[in-house]
Structure formats: C-alpha cells, structure tokens
C-alpha atoms as a PDB file:
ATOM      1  CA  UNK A   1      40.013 -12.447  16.945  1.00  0.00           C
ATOM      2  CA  UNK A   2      41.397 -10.166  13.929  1.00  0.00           C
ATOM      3  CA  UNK A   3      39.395 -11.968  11.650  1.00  0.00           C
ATOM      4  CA  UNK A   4      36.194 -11.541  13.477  1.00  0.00           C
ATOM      5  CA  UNK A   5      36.514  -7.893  13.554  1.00  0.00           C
ATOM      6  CA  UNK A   6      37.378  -8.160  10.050  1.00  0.00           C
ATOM      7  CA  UNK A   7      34.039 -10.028   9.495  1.00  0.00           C
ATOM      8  CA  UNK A   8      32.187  -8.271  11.076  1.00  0.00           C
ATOM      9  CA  UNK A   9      33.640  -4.915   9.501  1.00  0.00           C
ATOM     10  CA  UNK A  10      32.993  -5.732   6.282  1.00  0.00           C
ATOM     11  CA  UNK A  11      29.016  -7.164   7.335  1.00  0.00           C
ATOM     12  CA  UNK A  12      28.585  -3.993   9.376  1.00  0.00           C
ATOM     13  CA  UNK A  13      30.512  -1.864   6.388  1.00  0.00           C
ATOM     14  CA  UNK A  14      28.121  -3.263   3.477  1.00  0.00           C
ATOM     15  CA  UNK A  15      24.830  -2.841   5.537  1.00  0.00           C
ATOM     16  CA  UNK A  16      25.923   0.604   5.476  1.00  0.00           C
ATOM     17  CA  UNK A  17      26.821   0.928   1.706  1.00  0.00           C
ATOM     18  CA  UNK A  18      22.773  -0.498   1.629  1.00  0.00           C
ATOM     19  CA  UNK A  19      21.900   2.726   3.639  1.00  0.00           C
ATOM     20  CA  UNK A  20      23.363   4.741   1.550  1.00  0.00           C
ATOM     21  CA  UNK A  21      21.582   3.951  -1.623  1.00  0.00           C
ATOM     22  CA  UNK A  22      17.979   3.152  -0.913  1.00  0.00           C
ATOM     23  CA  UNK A  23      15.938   2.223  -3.525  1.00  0.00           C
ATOM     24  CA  UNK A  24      13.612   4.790  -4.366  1.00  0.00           C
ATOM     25  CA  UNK A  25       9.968   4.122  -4.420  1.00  0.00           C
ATOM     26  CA  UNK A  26       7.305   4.309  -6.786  1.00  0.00           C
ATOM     27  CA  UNK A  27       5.303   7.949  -6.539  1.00  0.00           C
ATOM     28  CA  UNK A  28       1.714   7.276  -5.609  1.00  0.00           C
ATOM     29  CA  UNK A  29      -0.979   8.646  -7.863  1.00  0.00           C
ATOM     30  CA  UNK A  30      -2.141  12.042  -7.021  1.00  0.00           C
ATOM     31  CA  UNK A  31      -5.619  12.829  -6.051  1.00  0.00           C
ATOM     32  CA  UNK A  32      -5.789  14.288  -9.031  1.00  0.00           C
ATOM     33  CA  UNK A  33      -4.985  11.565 -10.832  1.00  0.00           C
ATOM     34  CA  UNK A  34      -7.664   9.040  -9.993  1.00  0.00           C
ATOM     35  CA  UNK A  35     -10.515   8.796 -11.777  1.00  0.00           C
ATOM     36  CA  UNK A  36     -13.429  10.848 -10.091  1.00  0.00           C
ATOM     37  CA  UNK A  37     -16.815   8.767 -10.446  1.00  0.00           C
ATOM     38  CA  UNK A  38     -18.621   9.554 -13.270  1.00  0.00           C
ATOM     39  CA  UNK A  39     -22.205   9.158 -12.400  1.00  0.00           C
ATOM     40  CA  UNK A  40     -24.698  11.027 -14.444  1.00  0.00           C
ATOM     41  CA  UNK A  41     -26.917  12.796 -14.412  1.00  0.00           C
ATOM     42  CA  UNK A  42     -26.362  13.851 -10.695  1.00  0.00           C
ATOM     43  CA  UNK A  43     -29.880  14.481  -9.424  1.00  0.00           C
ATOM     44  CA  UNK A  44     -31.011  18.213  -8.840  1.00  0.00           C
ATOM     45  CA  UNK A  45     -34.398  18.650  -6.909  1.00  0.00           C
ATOM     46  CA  UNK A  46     -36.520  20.239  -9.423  1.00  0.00           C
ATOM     47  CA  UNK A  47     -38.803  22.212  -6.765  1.00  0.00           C
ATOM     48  CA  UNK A  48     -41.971  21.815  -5.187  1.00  0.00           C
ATOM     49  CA  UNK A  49     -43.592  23.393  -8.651  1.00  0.00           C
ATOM     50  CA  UNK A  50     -42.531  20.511 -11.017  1.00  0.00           C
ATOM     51  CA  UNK A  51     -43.495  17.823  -8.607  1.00  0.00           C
ATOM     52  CA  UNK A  52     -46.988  17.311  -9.873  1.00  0.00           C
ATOM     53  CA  UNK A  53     -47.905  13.737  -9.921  1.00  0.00           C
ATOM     54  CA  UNK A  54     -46.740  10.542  -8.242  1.00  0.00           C
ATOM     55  CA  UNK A  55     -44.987  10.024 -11.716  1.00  0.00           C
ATOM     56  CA  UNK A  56     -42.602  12.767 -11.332  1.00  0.00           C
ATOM     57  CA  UNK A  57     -42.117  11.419  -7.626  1.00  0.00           C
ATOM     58  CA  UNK A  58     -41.654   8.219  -8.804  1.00  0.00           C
ATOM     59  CA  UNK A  59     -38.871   9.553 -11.738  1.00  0.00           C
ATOM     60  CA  UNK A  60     -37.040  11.776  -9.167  1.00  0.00           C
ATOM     61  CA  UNK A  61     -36.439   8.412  -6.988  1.00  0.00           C
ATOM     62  CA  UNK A  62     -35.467   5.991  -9.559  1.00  0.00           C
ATOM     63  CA  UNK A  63     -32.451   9.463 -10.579  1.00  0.00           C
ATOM     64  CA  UNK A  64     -31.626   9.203  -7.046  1.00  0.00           C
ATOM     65  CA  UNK A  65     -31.402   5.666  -6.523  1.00  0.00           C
ATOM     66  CA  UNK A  66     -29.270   5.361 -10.212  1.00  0.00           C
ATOM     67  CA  UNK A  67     -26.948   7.825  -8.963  1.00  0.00           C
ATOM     68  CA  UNK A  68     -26.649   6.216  -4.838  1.00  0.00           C
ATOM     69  CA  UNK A  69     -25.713   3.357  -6.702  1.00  0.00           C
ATOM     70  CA  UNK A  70     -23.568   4.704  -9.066  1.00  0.00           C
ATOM     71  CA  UNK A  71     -21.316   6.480  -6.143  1.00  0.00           C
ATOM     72  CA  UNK A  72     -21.447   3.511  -3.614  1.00  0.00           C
ATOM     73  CA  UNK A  73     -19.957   1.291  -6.341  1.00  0.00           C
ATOM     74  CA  UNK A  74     -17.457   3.868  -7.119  1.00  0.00           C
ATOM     75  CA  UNK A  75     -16.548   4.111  -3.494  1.00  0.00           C
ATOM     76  CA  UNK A  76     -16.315   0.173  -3.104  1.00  0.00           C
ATOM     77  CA  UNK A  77     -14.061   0.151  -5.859  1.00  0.00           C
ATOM     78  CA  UNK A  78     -11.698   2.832  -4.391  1.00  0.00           C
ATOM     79  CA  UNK A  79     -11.897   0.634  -1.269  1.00  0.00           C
ATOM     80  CA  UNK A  80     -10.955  -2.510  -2.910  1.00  0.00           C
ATOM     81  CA  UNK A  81      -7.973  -1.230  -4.533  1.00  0.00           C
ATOM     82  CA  UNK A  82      -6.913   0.357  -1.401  1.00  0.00           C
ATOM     83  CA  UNK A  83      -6.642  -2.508   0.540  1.00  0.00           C
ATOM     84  CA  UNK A  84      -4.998  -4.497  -2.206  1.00  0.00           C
ATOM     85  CA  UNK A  85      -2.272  -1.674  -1.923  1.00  0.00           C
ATOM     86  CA  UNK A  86      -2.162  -2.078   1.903  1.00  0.00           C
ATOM     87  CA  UNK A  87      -1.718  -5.630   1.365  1.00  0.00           C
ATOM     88  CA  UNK A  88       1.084  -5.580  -1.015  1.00  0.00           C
ATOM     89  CA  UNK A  89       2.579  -3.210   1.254  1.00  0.00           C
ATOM     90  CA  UNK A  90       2.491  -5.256   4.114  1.00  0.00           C
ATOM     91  CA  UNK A  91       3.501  -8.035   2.043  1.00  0.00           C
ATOM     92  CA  UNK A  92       7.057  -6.075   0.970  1.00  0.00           C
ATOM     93  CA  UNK A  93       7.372  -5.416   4.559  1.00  0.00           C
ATOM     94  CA  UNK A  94       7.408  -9.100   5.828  1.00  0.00           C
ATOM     95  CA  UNK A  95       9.456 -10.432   3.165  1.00  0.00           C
ATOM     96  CA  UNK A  96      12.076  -7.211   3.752  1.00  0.00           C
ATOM     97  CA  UNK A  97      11.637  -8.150   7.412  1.00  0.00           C
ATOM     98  CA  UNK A  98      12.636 -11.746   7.141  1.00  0.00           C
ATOM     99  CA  UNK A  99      15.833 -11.083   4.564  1.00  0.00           C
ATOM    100  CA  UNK A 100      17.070  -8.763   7.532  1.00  0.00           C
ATOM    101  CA  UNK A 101      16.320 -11.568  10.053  1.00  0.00           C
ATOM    102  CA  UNK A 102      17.875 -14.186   7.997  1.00  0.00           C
ATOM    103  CA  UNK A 103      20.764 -11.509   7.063  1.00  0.00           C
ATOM    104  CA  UNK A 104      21.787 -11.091  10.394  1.00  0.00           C
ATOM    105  CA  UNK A 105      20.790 -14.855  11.822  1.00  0.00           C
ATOM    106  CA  UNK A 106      23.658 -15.867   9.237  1.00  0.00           C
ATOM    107  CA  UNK A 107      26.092 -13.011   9.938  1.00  0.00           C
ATOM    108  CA  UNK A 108      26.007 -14.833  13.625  1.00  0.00           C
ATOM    109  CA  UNK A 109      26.173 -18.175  12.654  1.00  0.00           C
ATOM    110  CA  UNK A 110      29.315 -17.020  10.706  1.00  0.00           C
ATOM    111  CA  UNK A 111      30.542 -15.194  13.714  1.00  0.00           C
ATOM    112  CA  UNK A 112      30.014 -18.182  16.011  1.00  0.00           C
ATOM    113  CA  UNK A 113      31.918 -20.090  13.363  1.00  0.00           C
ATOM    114  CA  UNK A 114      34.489 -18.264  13.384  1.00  0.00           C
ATOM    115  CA  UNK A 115      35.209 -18.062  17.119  1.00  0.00           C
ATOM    116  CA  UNK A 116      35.027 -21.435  17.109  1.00  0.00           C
ATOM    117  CA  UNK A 117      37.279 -22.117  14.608  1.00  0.00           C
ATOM    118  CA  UNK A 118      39.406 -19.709  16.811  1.00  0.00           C
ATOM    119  CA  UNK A 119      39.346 -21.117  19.544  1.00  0.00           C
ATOM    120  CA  UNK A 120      40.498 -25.057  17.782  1.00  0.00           C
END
C-alpha cells in the first residue's frame, strides 16, 4: 500500500512540476504586422463631369473590377492561412490530448500492477 502512495506521489508530484513551467507560446503577429493588401490604384469616382463617353464608363469598370479582384484574393489568402493556423492548432491539441490520455492510462496500469503485485 506504501508503495502505491509513493507511486502515485511522485506521478501526481511531477504532473505538478509540468504545471509549473508551461511552455510559453509563440506571440501571434499583430494586426499591424500583416501585410495590408496592396491593390492599386484604388478606384475614386471621378464625377458625373468626367464621365463623358461609354469609354470612360467602360475604363471606370475595368479600375473597379482590377481592384474587386485584387481585395477578394487578398481576403482569400488571409482566409487560407487562417484556417491552416486553426488546423495546426487543433492538431497540437489532439496530440497533447492523447499524451495526457496515454499518461494517465499508464499511470493506472502501473497502479493496478502494483496492487496486484500487493496483494501476491
């Protein structure tokens, strides 16, 4: 019996010494930090007055199309990459998840073990 307390001491005593010290995580980048999209020339309606043909019409579009383009592939990026970093996240999480189930599935299979051996 004293050397299942003792066991299970020093099991309960090291995932302590674990709490204690966490590993500190990587800072995420800052807002400010990430690229901002850099499509240019950002339209800018030029006013009734300079709209004189269906030339100009036609030039104002194709700006504003360039730039819609521009910004949705910017934002699909940014999307992309954020979901990769969800995934790896998750990813730490089950593998952290089952070391602590396999952790503790052998710290009983040691106890059991032990009481058995106890009990011979």
């Amino acid at each position: 019996m004293k050397r299942t307390l003792i066991a299970t001491g020093l099991a309960l005593g090291s995932l302590v010494a674990f709490a204690q010290e966490p590993a500190k995580a990587p800072e995420a980048p800052k807002a400010s930090e990430i690229a901002p999209a850099a499509c240019e020339p950002k339209p800018v309606y030029p006013g009734v007055d300079k709209i004189k043909s269906e030339a100009d019409v036609d030039k104002l579009k194709v700006m504003v199309k360039k730039y819609q383009d521009c910004v949705k592939a910017y934002v699909t990026e940014r999307n992309a990459t954020a979901k990769a970093n969800t995934e790896a996240g998750n990813a730490a999480v089950r593998e952290h998840n089952a070391v602590m189930k396999k952790f503790v599935d052998d710290q009983e299979a040691a106890k059991k073990a032990q009481e058995e051996k106890e009990k011979k």
